[in-house]
N, C-alpha and C. Protein backbone atom coordinates (compact mmCIF):
# COMPACT_ATOMS: atom_id res chain seq x y z
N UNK A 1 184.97 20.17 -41.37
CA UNK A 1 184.16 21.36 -41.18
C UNK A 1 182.85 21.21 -41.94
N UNK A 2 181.76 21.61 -41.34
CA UNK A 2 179.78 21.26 -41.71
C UNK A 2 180.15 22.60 -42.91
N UNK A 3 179.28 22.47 -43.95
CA UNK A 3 178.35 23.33 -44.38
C UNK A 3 177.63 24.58 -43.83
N UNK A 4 177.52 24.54 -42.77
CA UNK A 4 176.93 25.46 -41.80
C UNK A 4 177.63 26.80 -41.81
N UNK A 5 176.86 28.21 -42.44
CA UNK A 5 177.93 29.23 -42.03
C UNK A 5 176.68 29.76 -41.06
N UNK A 6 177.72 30.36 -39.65
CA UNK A 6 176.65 31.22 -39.25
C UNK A 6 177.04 32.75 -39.41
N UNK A 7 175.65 33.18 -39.30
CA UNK A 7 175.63 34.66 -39.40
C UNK A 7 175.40 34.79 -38.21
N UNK A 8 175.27 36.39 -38.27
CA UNK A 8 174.58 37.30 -37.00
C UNK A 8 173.75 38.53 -37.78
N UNK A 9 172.36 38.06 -37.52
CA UNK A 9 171.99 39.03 -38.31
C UNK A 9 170.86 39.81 -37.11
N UNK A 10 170.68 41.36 -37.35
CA UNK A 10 169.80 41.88 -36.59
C UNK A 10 168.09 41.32 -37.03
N UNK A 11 167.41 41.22 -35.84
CA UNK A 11 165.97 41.17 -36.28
C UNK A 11 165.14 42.58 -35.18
N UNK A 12 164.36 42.49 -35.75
CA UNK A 12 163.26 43.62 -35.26
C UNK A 12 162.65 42.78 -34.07
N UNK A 13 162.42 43.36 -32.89
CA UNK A 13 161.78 42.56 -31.82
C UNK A 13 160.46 42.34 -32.22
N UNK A 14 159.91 41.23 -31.55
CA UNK A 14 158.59 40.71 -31.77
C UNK A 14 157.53 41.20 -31.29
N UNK A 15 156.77 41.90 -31.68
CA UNK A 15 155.46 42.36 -30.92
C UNK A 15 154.85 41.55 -30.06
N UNK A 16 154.21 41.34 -28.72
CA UNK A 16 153.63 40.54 -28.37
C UNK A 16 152.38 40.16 -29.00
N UNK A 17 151.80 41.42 -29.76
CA UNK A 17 150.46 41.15 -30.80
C UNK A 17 150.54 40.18 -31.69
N UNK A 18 152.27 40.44 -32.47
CA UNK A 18 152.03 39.17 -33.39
C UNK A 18 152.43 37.75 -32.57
N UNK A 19 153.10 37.72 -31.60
CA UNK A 19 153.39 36.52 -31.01
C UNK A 19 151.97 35.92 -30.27
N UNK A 20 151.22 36.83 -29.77
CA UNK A 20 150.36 36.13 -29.25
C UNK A 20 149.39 35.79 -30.21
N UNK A 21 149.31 36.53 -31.55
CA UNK A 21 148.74 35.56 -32.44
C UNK A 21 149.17 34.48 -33.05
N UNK A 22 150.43 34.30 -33.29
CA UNK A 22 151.35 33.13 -33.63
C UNK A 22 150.99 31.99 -32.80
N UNK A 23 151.20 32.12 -31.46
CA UNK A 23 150.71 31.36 -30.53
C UNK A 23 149.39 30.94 -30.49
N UNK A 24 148.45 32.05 -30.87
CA UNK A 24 146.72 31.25 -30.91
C UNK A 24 146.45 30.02 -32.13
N UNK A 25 147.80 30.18 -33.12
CA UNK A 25 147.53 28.91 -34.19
C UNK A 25 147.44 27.46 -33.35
N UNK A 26 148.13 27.49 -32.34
CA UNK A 26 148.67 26.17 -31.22
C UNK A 26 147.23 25.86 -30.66
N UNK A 27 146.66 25.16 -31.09
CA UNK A 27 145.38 24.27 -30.27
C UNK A 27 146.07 24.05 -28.95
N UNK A 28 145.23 24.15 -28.37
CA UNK A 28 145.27 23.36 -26.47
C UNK A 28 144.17 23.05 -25.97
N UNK A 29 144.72 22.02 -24.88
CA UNK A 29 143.63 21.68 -23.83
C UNK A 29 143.46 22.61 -22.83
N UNK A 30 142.37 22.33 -22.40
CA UNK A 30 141.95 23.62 -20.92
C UNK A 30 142.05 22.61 -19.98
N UNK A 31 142.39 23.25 -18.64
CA UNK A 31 142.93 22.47 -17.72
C UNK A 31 142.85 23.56 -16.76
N UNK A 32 142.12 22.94 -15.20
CA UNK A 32 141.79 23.74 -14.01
C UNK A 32 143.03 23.46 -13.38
N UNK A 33 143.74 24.22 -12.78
CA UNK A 33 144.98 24.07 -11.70
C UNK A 33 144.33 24.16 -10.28
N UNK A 34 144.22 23.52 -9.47
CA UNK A 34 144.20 23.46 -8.12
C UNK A 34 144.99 22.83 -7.53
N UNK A 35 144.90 23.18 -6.12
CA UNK A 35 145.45 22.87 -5.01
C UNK A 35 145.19 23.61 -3.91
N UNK A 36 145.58 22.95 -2.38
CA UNK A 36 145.51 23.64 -1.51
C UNK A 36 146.94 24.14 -0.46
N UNK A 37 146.67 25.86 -0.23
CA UNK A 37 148.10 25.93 0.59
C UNK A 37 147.91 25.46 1.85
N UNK A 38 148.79 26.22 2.53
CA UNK A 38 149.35 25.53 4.00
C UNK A 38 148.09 25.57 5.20
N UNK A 39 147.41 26.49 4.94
CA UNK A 39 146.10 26.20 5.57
C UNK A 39 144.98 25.81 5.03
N UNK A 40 144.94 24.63 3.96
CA UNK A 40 143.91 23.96 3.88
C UNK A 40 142.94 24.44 2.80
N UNK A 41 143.77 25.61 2.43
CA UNK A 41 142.20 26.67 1.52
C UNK A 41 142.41 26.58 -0.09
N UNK A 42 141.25 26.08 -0.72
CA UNK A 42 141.85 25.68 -2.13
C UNK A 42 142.34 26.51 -2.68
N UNK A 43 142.78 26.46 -3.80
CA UNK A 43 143.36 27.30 -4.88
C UNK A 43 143.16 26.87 -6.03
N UNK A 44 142.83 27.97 -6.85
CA UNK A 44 142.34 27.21 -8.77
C UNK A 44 142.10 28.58 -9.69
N UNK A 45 142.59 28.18 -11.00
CA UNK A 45 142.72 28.47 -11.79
C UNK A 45 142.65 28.13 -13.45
N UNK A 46 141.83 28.81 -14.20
CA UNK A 46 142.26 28.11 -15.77
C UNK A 46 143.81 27.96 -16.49
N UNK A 47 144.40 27.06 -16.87
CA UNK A 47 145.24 27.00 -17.61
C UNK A 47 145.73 26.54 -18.84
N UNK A 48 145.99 27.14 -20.00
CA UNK A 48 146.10 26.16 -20.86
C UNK A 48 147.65 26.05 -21.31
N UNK A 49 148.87 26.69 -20.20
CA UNK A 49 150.04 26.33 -20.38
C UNK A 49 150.38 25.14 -19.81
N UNK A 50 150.30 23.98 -19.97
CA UNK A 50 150.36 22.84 -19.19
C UNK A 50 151.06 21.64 -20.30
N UNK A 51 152.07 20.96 -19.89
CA UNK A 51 152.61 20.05 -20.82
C UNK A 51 153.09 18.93 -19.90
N UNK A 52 153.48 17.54 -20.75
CA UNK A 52 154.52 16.62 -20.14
C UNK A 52 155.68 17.35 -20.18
N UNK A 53 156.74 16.65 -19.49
CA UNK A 53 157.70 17.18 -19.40
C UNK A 53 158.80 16.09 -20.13
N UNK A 54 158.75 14.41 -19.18
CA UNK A 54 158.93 13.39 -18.98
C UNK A 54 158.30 12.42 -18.86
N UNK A 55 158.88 10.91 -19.18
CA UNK A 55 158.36 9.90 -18.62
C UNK A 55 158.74 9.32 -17.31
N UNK A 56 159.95 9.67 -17.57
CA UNK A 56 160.67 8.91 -16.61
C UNK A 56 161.56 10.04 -15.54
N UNK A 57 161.85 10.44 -14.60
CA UNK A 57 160.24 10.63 -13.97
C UNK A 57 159.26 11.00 -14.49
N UNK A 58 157.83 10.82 -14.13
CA UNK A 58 156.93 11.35 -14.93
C UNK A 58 157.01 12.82 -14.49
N UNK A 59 157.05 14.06 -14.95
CA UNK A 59 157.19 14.94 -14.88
C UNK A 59 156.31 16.06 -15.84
N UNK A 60 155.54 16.94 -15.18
CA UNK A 60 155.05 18.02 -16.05
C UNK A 60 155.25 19.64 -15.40
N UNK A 61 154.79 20.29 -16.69
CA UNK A 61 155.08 21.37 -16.14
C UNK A 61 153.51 22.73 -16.61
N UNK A 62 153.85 23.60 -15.56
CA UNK A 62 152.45 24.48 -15.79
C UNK A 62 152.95 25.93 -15.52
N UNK A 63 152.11 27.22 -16.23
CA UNK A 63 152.71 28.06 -15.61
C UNK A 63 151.52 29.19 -15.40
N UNK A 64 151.86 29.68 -14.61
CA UNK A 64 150.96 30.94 -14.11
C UNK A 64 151.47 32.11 -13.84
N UNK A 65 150.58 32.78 -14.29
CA UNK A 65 151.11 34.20 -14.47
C UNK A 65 151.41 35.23 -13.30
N UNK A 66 152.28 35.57 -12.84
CA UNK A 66 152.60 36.31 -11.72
C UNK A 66 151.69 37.47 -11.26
N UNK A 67 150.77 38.08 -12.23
CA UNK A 67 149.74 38.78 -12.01
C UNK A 67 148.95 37.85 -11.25
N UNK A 68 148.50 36.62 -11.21
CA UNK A 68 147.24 36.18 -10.39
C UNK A 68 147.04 36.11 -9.52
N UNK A 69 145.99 36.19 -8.56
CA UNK A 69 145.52 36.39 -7.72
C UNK A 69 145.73 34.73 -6.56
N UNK A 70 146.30 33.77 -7.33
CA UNK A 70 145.73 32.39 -6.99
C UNK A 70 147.32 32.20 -6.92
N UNK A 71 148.07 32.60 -7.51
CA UNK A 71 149.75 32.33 -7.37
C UNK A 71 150.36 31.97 -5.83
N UNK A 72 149.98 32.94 -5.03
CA UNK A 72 150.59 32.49 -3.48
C UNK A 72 149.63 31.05 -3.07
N UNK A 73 148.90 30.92 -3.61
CA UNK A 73 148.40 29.77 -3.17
C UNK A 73 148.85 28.08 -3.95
N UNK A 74 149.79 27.92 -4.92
CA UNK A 74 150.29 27.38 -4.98
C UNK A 74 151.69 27.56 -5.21
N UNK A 75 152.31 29.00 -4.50
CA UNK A 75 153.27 28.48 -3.56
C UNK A 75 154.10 28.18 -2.63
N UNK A 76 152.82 28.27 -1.39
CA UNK A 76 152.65 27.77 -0.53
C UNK A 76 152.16 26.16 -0.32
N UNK A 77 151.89 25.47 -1.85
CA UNK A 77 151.10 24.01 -1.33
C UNK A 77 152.41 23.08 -1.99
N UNK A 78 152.27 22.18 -1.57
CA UNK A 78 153.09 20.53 -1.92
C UNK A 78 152.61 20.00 -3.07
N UNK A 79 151.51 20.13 -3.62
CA UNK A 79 151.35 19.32 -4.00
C UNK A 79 150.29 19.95 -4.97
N UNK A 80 149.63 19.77 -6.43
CA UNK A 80 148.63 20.33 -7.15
C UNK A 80 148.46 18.93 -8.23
N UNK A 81 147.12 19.53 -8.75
CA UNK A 81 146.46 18.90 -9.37
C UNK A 81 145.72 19.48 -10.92
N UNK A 82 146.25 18.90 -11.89
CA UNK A 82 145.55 19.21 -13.30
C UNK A 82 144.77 18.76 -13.83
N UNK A 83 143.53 19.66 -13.51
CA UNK A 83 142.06 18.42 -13.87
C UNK A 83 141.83 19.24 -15.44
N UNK A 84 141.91 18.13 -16.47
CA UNK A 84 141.91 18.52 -17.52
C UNK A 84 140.15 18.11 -17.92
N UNK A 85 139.99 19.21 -18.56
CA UNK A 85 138.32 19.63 -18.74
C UNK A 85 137.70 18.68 -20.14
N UNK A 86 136.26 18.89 -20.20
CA UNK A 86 135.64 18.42 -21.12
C UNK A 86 135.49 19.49 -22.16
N UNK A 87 134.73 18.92 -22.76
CA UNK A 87 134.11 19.96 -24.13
C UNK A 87 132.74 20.52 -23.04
N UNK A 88 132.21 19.73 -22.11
CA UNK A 88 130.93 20.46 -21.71
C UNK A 88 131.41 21.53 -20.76
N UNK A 89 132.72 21.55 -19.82
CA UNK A 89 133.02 22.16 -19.41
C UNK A 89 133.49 23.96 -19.62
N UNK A 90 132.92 24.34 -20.47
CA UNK A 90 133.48 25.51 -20.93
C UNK A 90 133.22 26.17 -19.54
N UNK A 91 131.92 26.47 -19.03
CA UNK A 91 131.52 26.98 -18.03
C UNK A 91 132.56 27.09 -16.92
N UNK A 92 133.04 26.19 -16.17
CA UNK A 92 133.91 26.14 -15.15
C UNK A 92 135.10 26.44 -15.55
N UNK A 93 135.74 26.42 -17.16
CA UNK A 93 136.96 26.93 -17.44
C UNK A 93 136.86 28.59 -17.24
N UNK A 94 135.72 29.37 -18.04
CA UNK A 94 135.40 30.28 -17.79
C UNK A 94 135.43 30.62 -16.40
N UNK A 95 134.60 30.78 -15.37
CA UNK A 95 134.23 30.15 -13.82
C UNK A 95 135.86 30.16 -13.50
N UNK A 96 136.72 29.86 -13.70
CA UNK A 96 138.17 29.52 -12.86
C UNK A 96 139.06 30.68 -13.39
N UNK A 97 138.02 31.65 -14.79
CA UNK A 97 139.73 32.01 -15.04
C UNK A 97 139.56 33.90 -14.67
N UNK A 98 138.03 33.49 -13.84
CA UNK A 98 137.66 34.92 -12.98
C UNK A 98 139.03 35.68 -11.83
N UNK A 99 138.75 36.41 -11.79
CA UNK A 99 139.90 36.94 -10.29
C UNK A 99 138.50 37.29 -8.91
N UNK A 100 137.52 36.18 -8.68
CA UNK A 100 136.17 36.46 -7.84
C UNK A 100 137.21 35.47 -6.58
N UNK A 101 136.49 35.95 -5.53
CA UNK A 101 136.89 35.05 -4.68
C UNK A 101 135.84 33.81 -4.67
N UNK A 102 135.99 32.89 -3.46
CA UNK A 102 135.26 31.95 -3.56
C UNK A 102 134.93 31.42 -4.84
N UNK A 103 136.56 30.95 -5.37
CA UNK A 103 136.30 30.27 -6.55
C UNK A 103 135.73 28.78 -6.50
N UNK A 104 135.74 28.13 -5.55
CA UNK A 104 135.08 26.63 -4.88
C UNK A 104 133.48 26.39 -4.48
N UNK A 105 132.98 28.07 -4.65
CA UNK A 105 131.77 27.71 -3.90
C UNK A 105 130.52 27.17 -4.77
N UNK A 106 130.21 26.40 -4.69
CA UNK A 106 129.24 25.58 -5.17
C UNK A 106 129.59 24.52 -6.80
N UNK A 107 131.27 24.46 -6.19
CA UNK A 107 131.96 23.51 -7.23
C UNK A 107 132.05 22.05 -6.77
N UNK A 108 131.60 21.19 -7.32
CA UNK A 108 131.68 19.82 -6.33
C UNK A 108 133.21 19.45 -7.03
N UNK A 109 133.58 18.58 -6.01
CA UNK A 109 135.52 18.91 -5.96
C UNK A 109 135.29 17.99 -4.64
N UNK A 110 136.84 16.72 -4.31
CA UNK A 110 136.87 16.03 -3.76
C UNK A 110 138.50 15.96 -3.46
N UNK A 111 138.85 15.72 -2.01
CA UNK A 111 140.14 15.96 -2.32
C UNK A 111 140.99 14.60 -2.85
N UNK A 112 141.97 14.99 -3.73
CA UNK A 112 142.54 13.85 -4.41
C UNK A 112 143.59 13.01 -3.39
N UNK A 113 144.02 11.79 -4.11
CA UNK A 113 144.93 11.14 -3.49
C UNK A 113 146.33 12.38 -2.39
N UNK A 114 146.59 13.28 -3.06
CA UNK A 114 147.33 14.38 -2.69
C UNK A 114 146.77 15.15 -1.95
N UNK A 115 145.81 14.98 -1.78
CA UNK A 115 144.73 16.28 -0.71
C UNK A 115 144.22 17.82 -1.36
N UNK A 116 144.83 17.42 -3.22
CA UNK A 116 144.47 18.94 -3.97
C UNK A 116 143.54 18.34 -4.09
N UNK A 117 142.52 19.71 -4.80
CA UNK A 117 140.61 19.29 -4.87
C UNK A 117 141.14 18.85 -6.82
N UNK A 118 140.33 17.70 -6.34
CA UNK A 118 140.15 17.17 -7.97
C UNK A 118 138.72 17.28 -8.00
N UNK A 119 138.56 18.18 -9.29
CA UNK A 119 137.24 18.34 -9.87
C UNK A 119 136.53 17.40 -10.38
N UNK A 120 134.95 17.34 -10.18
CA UNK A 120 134.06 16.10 -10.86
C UNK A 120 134.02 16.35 -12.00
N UNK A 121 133.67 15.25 -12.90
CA UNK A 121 133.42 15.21 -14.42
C UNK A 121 134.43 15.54 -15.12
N UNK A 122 135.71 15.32 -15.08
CA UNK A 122 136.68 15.76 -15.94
C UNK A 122 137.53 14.60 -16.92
N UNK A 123 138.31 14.92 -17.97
CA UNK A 123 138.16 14.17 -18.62
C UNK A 123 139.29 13.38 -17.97
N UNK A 124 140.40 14.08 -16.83
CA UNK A 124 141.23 13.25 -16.56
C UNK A 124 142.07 14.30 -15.14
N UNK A 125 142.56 13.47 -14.28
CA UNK A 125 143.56 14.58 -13.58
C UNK A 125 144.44 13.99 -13.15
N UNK A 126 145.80 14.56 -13.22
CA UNK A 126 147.33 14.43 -12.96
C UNK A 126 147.95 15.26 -11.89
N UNK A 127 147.63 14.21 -10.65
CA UNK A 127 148.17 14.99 -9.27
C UNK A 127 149.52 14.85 -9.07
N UNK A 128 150.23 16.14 -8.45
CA UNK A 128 152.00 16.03 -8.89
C UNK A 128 152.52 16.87 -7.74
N UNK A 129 153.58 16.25 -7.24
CA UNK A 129 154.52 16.90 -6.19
C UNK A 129 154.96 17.82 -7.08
N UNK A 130 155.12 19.15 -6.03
CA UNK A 130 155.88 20.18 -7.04
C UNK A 130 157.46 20.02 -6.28
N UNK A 131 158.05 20.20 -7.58
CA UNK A 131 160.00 19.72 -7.26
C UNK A 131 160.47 20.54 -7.62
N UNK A 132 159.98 21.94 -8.60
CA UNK A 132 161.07 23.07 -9.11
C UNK A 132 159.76 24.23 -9.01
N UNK A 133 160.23 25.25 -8.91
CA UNK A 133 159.79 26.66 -9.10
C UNK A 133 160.42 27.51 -9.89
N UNK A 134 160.31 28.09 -10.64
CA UNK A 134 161.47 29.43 -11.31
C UNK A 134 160.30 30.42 -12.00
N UNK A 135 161.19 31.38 -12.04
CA UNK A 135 160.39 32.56 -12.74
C UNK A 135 160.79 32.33 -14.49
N UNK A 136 159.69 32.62 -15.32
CA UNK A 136 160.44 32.77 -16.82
C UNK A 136 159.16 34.17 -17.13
N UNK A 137 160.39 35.27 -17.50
CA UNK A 137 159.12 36.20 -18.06
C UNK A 137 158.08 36.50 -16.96
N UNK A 138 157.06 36.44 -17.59
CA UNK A 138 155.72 37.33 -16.59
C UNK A 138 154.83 35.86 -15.70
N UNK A 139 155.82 34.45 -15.86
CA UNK A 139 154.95 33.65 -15.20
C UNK A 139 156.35 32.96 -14.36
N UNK A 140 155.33 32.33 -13.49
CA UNK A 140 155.76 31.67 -12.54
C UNK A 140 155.63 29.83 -13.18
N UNK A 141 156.99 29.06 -13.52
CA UNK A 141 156.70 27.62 -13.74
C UNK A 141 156.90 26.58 -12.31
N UNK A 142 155.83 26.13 -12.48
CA UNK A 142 155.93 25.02 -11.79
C UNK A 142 156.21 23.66 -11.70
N UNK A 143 157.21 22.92 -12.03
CA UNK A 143 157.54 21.49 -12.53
C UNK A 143 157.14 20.66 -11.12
N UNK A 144 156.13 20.08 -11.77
CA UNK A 144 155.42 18.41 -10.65
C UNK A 144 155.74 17.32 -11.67
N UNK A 145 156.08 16.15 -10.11
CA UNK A 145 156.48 14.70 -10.53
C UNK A 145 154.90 14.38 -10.17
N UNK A 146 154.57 13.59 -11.52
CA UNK A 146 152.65 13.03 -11.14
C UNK A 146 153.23 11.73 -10.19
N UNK A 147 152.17 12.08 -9.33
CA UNK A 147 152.31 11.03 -8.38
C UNK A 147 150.88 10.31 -8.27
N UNK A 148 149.69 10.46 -9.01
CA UNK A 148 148.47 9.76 -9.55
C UNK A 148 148.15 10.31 -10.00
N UNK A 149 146.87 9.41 -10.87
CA UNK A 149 146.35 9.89 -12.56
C UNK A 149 145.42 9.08 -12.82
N UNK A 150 144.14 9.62 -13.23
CA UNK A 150 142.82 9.06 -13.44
C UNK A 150 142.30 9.85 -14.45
N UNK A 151 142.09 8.78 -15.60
CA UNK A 151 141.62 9.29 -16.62
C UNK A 151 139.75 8.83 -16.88
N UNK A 152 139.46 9.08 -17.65
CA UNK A 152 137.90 9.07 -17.70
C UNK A 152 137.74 9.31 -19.48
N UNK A 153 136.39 8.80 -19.90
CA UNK A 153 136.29 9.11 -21.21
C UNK A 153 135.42 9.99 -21.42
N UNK A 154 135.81 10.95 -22.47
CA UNK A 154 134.58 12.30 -23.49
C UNK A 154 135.73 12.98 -24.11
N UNK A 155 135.43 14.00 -24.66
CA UNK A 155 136.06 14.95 -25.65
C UNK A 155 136.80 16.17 -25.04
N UNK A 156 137.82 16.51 -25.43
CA UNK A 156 138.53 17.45 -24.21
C UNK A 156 138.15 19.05 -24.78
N UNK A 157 138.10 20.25 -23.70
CA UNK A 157 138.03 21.20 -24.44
C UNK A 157 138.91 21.96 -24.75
N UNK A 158 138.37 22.47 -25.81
CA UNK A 158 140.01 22.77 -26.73
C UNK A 158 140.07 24.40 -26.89
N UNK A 159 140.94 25.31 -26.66
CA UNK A 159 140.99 26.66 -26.82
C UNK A 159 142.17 26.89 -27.79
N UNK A 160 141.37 27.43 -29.38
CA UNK A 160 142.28 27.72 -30.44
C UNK A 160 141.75 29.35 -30.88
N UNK A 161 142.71 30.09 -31.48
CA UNK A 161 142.57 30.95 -31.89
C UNK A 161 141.67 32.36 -31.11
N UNK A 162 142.46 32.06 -30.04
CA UNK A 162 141.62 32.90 -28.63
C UNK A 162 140.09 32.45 -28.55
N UNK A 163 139.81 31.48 -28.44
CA UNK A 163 138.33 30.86 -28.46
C UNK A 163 138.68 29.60 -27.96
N UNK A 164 137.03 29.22 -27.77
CA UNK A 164 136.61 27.47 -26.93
C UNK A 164 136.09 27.15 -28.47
N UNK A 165 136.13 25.74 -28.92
CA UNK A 165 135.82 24.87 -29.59
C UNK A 165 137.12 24.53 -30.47
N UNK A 166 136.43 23.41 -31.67
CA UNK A 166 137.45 23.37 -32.78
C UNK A 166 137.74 24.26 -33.54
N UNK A 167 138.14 24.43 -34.62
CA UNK A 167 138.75 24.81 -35.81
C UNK A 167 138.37 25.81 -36.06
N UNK A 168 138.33 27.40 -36.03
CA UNK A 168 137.49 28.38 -36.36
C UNK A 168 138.08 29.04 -37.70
């Protein structure tokens, strides 16, 4: 028998105030989600819930919030794409994380090996079959196997402490 005693002890539920400040300590990358659904029409969004999952398969995962406006549009598509942003990019992270329509218009964007729009100038993007869907909470996850990946060199942009840059 371990050392281990367990308890059961009550805790006070978590405010989302303090959790979502808990959470702003977590540096991240910004990262545009696109893709296109079943008729061809892009879809995009800012995200900075985005992780590996795996190597083997390569596997990642992203999630979006069931409030958005851009949600039926990936999922309805096969296939999406995580074009992970620069430091110059603040603009288009901003720019993606509008609820405007015609989020594409006058975005230069090419369609990727997968046929999602991969954005120009980015520091890298990871196009991925989507293989799972589930609900957790107020978002929708999406688990993609990357099925190509092109990276590029500059500085990624980073959103800490509810803000764009480093270390505040």
């Amino acid at each position: 028998m371990s050392g281990f005693v367990s308890t059961t002890k009550e805790h006070t539920p978590l405010s989302p105030v303090d959790f979502r400040l808990a959470c702003a300590r977590f540096a991240t990358g910004v990262c545009v989600l696109t893709a296109c659904n079943c008729d061809g029409i892009p879809h995009g969004l800012t995200v900075n819930s985005f992780s590996s999952v795996s190597l083997d398969p390569p596997l990642v995962m992203v999630g979006i919030d069931h409030s958005s406006t851009q949600l039926e549009g990936f999922d309805d598509a096969q296939y999406f794409a995580v074009n992970i942003l620069t430091e110059k990019q603040q603009r288009l992270s901003v720019y993606f994380a509008t609820r405007e329509p015609g989020r594409f218009d006058g975005i230069p964007w090419m369609p990727g090996d997968t046929g999602a729009p991969v954005l120009e100038e980015t520091l890298g993007v990871i196009e991925c079959r989507t293989i799972q869907k589930f609900d957790a909470g107020d978002h929708r996850i999406l688990v993609g196997e990357a099925v190509a990946a092109k990276t590029h060199e500059g500085r990624p942009l980073l959103y800490y402490r509810s803000g764009y840059g480093g270390f505040q």
